[in-house]
Protein backbone atom coordinates (compact mmCIF):
# COMPACT_ATOMS: atom_id res chain seq x y z
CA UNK A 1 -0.29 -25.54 -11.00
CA UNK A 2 -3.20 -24.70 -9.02
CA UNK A 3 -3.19 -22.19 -6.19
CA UNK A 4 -5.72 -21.41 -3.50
CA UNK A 5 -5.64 -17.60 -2.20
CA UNK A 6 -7.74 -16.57 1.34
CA UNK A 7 -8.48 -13.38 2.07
CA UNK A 8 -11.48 -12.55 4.61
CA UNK A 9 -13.05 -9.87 2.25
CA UNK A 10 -11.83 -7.27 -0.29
CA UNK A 11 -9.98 -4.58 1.28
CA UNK A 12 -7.03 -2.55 -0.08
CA UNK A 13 -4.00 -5.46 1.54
CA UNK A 14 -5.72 -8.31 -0.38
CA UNK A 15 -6.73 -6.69 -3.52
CA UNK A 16 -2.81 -4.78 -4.24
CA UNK A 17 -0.84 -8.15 -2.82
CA UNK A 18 -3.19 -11.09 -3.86
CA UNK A 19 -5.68 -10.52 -6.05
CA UNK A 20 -4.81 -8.39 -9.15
CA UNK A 21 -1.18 -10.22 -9.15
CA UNK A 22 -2.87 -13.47 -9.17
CA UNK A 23 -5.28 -12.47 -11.30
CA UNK A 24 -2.88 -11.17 -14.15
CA UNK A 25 -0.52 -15.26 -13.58
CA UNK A 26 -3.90 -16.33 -14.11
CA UNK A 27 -4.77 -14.40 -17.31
CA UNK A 28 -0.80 -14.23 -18.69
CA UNK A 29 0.27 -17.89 -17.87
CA UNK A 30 -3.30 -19.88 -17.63
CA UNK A 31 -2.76 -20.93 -14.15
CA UNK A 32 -6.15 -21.77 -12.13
CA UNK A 33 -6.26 -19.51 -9.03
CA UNK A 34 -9.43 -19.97 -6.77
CA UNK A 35 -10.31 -17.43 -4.20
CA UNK A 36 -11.69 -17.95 -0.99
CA UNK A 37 -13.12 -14.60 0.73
CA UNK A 38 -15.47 -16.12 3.60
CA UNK A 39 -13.47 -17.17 6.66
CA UNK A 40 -16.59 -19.60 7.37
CA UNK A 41 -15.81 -21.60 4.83
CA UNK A 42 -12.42 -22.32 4.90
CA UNK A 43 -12.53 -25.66 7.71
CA UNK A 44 -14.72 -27.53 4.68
CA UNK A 45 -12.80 -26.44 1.70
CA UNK A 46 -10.39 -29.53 -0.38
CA UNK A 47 -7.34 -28.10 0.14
CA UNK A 48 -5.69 -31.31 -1.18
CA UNK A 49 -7.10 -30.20 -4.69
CA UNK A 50 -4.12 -27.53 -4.97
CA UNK A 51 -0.46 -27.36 -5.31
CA UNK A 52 0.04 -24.34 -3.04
CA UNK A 53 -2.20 -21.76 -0.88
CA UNK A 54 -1.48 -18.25 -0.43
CA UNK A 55 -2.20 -15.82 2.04
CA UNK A 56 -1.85 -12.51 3.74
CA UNK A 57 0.07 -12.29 6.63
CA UNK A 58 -2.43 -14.40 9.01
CA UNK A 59 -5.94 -15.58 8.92
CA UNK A 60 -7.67 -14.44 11.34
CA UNK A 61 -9.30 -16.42 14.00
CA UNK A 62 -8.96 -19.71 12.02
CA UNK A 63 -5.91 -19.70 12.02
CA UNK A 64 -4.75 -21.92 13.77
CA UNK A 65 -7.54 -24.73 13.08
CA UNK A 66 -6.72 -23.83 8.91
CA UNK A 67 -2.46 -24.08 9.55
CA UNK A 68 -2.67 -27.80 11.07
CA UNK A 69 -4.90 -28.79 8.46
CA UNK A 70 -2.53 -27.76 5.36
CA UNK A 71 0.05 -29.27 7.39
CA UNK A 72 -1.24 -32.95 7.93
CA UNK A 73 -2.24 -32.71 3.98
CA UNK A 74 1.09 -31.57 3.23
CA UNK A 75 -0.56 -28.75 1.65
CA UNK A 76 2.29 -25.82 1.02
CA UNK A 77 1.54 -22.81 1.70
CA UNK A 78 3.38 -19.23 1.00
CA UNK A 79 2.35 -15.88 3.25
CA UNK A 80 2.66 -12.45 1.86
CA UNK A 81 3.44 -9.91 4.42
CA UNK A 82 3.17 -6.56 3.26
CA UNK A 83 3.07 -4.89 6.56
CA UNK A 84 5.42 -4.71 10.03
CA UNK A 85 3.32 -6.64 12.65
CA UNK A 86 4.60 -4.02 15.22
CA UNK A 87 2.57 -1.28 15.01
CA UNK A 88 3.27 1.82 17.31
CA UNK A 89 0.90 3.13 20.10
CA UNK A 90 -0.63 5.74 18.72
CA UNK A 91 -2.24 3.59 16.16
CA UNK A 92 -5.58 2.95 16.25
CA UNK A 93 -5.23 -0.67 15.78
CA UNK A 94 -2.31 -1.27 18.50
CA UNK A 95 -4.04 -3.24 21.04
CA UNK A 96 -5.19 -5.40 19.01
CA UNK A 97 -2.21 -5.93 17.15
CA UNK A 98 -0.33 -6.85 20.38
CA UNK A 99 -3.49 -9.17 21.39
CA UNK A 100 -3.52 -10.48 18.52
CA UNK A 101 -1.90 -9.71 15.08
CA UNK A 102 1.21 -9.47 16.06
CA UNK A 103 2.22 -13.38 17.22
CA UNK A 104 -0.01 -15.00 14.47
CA UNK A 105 1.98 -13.40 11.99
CA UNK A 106 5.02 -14.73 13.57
CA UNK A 107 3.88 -17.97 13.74
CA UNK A 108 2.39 -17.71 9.86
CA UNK A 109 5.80 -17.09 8.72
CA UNK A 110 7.75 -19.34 10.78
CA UNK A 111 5.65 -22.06 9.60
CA UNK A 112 5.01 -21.13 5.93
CA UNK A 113 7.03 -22.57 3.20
CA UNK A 114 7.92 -19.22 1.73
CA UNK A 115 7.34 -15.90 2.53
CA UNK A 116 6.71 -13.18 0.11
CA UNK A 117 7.19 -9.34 1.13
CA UNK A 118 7.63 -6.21 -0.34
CA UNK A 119 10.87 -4.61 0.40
CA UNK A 120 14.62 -5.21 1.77
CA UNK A 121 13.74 -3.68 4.90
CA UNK A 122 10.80 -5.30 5.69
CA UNK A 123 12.72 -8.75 4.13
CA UNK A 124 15.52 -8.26 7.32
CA UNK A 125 12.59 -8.72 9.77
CA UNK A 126 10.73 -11.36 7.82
CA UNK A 127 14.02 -13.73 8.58
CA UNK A 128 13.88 -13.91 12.07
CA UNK A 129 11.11 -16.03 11.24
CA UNK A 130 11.93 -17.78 8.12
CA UNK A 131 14.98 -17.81 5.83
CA UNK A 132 12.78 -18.33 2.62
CA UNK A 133 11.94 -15.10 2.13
CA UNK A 134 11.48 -13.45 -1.27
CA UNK A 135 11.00 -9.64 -2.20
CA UNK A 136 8.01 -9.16 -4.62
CA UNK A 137 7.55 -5.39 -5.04
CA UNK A 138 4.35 -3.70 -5.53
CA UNK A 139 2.82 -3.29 -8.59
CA UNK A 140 -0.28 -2.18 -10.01
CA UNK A 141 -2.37 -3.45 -12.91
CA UNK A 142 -2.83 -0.34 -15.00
CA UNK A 143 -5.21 -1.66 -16.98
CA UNK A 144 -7.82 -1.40 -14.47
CA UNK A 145 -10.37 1.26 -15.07
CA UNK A 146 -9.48 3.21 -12.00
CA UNK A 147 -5.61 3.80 -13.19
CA UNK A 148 -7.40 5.46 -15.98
CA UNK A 149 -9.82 7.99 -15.02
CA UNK A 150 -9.94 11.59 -16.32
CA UNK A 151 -11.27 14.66 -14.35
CA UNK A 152 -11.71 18.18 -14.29
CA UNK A 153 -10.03 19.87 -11.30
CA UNK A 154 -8.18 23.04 -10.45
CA UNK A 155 -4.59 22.42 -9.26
CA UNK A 156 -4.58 19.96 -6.31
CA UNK A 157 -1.94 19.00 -3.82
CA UNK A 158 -3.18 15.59 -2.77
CA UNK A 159 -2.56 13.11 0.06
CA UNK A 160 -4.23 9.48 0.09
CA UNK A 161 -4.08 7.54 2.63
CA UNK A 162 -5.97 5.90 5.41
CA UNK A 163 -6.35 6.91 9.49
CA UNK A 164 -3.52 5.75 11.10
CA UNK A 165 -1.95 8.60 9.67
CA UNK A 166 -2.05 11.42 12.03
CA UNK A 167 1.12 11.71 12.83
CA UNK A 168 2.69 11.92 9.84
CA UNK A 169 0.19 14.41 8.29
CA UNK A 170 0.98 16.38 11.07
CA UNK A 171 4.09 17.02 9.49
CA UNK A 172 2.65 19.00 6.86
CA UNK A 173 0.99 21.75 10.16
CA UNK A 174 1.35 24.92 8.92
CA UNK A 175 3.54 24.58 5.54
CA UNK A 176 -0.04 23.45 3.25
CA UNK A 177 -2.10 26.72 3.56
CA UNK A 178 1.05 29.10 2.30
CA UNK A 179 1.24 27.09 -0.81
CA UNK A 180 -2.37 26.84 -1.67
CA UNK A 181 -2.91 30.29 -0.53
CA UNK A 182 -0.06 32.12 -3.03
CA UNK A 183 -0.58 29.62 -5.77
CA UNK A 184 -4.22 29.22 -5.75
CA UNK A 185 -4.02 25.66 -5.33
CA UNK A 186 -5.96 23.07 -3.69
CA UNK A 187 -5.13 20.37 -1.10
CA UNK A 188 -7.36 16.97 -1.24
CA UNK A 189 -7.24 14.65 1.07
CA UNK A 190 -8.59 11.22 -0.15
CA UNK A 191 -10.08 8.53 1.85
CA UNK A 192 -11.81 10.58 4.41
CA UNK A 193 -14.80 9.18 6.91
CA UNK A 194 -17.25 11.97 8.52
CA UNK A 195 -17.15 11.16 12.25
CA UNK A 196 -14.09 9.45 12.90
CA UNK A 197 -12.12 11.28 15.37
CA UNK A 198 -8.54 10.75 13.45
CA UNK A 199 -9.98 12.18 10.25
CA UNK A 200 -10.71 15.70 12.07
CA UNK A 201 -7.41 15.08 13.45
CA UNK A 202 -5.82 14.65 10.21
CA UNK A 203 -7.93 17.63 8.92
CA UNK A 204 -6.49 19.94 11.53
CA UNK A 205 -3.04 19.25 11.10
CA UNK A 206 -3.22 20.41 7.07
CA UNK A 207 -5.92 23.41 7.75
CA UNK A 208 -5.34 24.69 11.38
CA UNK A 209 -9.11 24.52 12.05
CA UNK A 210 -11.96 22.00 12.76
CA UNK A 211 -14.21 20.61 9.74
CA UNK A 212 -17.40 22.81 10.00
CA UNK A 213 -14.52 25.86 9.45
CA UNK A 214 -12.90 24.28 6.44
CA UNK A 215 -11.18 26.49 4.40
CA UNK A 216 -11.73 27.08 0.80
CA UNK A 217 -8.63 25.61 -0.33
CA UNK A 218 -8.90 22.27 1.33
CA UNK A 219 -11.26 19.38 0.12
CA UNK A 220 -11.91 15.79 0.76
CA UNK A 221 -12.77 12.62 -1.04
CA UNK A 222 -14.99 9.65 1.12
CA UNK A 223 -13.44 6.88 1.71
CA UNK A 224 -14.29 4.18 -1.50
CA UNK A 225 -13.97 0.37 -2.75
CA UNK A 226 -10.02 -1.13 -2.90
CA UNK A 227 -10.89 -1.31 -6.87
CA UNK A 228 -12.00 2.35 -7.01
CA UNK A 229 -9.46 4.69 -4.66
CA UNK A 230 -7.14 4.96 -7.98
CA UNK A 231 -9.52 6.98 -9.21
CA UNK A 232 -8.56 9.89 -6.69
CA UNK A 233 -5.14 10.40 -8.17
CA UNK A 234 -7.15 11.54 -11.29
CA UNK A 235 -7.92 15.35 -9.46
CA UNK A 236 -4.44 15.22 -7.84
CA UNK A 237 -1.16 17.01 -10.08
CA UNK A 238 1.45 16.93 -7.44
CA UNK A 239 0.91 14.04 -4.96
CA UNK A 240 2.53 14.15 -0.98
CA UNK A 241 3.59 11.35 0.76
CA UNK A 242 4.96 12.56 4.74
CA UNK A 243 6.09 9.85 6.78
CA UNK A 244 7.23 10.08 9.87
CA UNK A 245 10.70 7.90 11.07
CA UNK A 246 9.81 5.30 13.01
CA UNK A 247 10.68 1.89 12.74
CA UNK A 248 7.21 0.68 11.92
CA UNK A 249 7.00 3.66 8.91
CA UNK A 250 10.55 2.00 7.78
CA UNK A 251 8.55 -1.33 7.11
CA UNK A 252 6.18 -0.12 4.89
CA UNK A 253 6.55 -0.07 0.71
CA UNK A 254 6.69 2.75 -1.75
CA UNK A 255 3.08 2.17 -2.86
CA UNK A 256 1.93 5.41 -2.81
CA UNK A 257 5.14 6.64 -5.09
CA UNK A 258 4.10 3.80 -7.87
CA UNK A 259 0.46 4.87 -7.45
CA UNK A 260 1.25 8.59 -7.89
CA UNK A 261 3.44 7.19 -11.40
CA UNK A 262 0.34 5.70 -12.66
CA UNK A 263 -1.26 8.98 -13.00
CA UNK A 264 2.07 10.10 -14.35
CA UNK A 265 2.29 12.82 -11.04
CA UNK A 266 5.74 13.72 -9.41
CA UNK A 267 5.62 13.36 -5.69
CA UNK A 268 7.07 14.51 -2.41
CA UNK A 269 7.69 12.41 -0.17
CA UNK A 270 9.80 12.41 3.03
CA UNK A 271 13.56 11.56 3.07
CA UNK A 272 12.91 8.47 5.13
CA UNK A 273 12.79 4.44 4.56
CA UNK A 274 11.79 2.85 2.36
CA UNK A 275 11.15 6.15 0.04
CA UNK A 276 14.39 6.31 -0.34
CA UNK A 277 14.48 3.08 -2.12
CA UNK A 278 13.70 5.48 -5.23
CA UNK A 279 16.15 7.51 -4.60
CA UNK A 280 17.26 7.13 -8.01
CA UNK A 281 13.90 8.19 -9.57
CA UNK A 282 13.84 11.31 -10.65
CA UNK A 283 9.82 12.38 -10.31
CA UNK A 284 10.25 12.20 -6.56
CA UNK A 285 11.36 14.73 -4.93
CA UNK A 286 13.06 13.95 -0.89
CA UNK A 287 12.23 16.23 1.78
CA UNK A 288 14.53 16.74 4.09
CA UNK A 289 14.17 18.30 7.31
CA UNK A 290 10.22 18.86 7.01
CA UNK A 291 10.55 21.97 4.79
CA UNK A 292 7.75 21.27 2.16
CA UNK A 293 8.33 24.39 0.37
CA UNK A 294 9.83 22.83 -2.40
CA UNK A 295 6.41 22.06 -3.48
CA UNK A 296 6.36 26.11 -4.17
CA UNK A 297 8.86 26.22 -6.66
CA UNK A 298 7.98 22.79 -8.69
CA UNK A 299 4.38 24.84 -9.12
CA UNK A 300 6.38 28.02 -10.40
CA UNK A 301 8.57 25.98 -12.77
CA UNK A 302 5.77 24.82 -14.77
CA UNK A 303 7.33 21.55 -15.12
CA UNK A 304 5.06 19.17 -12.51
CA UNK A 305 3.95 16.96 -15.90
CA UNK A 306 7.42 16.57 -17.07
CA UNK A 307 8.57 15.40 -13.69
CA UNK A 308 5.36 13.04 -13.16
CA UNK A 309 6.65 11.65 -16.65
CA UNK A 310 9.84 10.88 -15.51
CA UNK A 311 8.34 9.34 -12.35
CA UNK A 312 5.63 7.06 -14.67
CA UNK A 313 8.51 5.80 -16.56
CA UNK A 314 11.06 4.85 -13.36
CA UNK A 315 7.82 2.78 -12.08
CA UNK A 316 7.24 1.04 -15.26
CA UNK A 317 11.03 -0.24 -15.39
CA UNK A 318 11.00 -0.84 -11.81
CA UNK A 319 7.40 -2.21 -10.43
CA UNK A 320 5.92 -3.25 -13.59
CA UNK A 321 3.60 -6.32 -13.04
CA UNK A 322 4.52 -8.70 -15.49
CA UNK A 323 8.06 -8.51 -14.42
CA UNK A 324 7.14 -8.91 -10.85
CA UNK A 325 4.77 -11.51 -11.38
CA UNK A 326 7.76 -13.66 -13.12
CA UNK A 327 9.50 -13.31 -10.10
CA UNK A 328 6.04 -14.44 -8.13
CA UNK A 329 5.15 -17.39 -10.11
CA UNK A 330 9.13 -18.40 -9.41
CA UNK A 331 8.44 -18.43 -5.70
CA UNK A 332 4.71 -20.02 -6.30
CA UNK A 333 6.39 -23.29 -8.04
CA UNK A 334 9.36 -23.66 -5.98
CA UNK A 335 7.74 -24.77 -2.67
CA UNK A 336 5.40 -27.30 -4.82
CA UNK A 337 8.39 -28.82 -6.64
């Protein structure tokens, strides 16, 4: 079998959903996978030369010049939507997801020959669209260099995200400073850009204050390369994970709970969808009703390794790649059969 993937550059989407799991059927089952990351060449490439293209949730402004040419070549093709294509106002990306984004993606999955995505939730949505639907969790590679790392650091409370999440760091307003303050920890928030307006934003709701008053207790890491970010979980020992409840937070995945196992870290997280998918792991720990303080008494016990332990191993039964990628390949070869 050969597959074609497009993706319009490397960012964080393309490398988690296409290319390190196609890279590893490549590697473990000898498949030929080519990659396509330049939009402008897509219109010339032989698509006829493959068994099956992949991509993620829509492709951009070609779109609909790439679709009719994969279908009069009878070219199939499989979408991976990792994402709800309804994203809420206060996101900075809403007007363009209602402009745009938002009916592509409909129209990639209605017309695609199978649809991969990454949880049940998000599955119920995908088949308004198209029946063929198939949940492929998210996994990481952890033999990548940045699931590896090792750093010096005092105790950290970490968060790791990107900026359309202002509301739900808001949720931790007030509850942060108390815990670093008594336990002389440290908060780090990972994936920060100077100047962007929802990054102060962000910064406010964990410290109270504005970024040129920063408190001593709260740190940031710059924003960094999809193949690199992994590496912040290596000066994190108990990782966070608010979300607020909204239907478009109850699409996403549980990514940030597998990448806190890789660094073998227990996590809080809030008791909302699709967290709650782990709800039988162990090395997460459910908040319920926004009381973080919790986090108080894990530091006191002594026992945040342990925990993270028991939250590496529940990800390696549950989101391990190999086993994922089985179910993958499974999806890959029944739409060229």
């Amino acid at each position: 079998m050969k597959i074609l993937s497009l993706f319009d550059g490397m960012n964080g989407v393309s490398f988690h959903r296409l290319y390190t799991p196609l890279a590893r059927l490549q590697v473990d089952y000898g498949i030929q996978v080519d990659v396509s990351q330049k939009a402008k060449e897509w219109a010339d490439l032989e698509f006829e030369k493959y068994d099956v293209v992949v991509f993620n949730r829509w492709l951009g402004g070609l779109q609909y010049n790439i679709l009719p040419i994969l279908a009069k070549k009878k070219i199939p093709f499989v979408v991976d939507v990792d994402d709800y294509w309804v994203v809420p106002k206060y996101n900075p990306a809403h007007k363009f997801y209602r402009a745009y984004i938002k009916n592509a993606v409909k129209d990639a999955m209605y017309y695609a020959d199978a649809v991969m995505t990454t949880t049940p939730q998000l599955a119920g949505q995908v088949k308004e669209y198209n029946e063929n639907v198939h949940i492929i969790p998210n996994a990481l590679d952890l033999n990548q260099s940045q699931w590896k790392a090792e750093k010096e650091h005092p105790f950290t409370l970490g968060w790791v995200g990107g900026l359309s999440h202002v509301e739900d760091l808001k949720l931790l307003s007030e509850q942060i400073a108390p815990i670093c303050e008594k336990y002389n920890a440290r908060f780090l928030m990972c994936g920060y850009h100077n100047g962007a307006e929802e990054w102060v934003a962000m910064e406010k709701a964990i410290t109270g204050t504005t970024p040129d008053k920063r408190p001593d207790w709260f740190d940031v890491r710059q924003g960094t390369r999809a193949d690199r970010y992994g590496e912040y979980y290596s000066e994190i020992d108990i990782a966070l994970a608010p979300l607020t409840r909204t239907n478009f937070n109850r699409h996403k995945s549980e990514l940030k709970i597998v990448e806190a196992a890789a660094y073998k870290l227990p996590i809080f997280v809030s008791n909302v969808e699709p967290y709650t998918n782990h709800r039988n792991n162990l090395g997460c720990f459910f908040v319920n009703n926004n009381d973080w303080s919790e986090i108080g008494k894990l530091i006191e016990s002594g026992k945040s390794k342990q925990i993270g332990e028991i939250n590496y191993n529940y990800c390696k039964d549950h989101h391990d790649i190999k086993q994922i990628n089985e179910k993958r390949l499974a999806v890959l070869e029944s739409v060229t059969r």
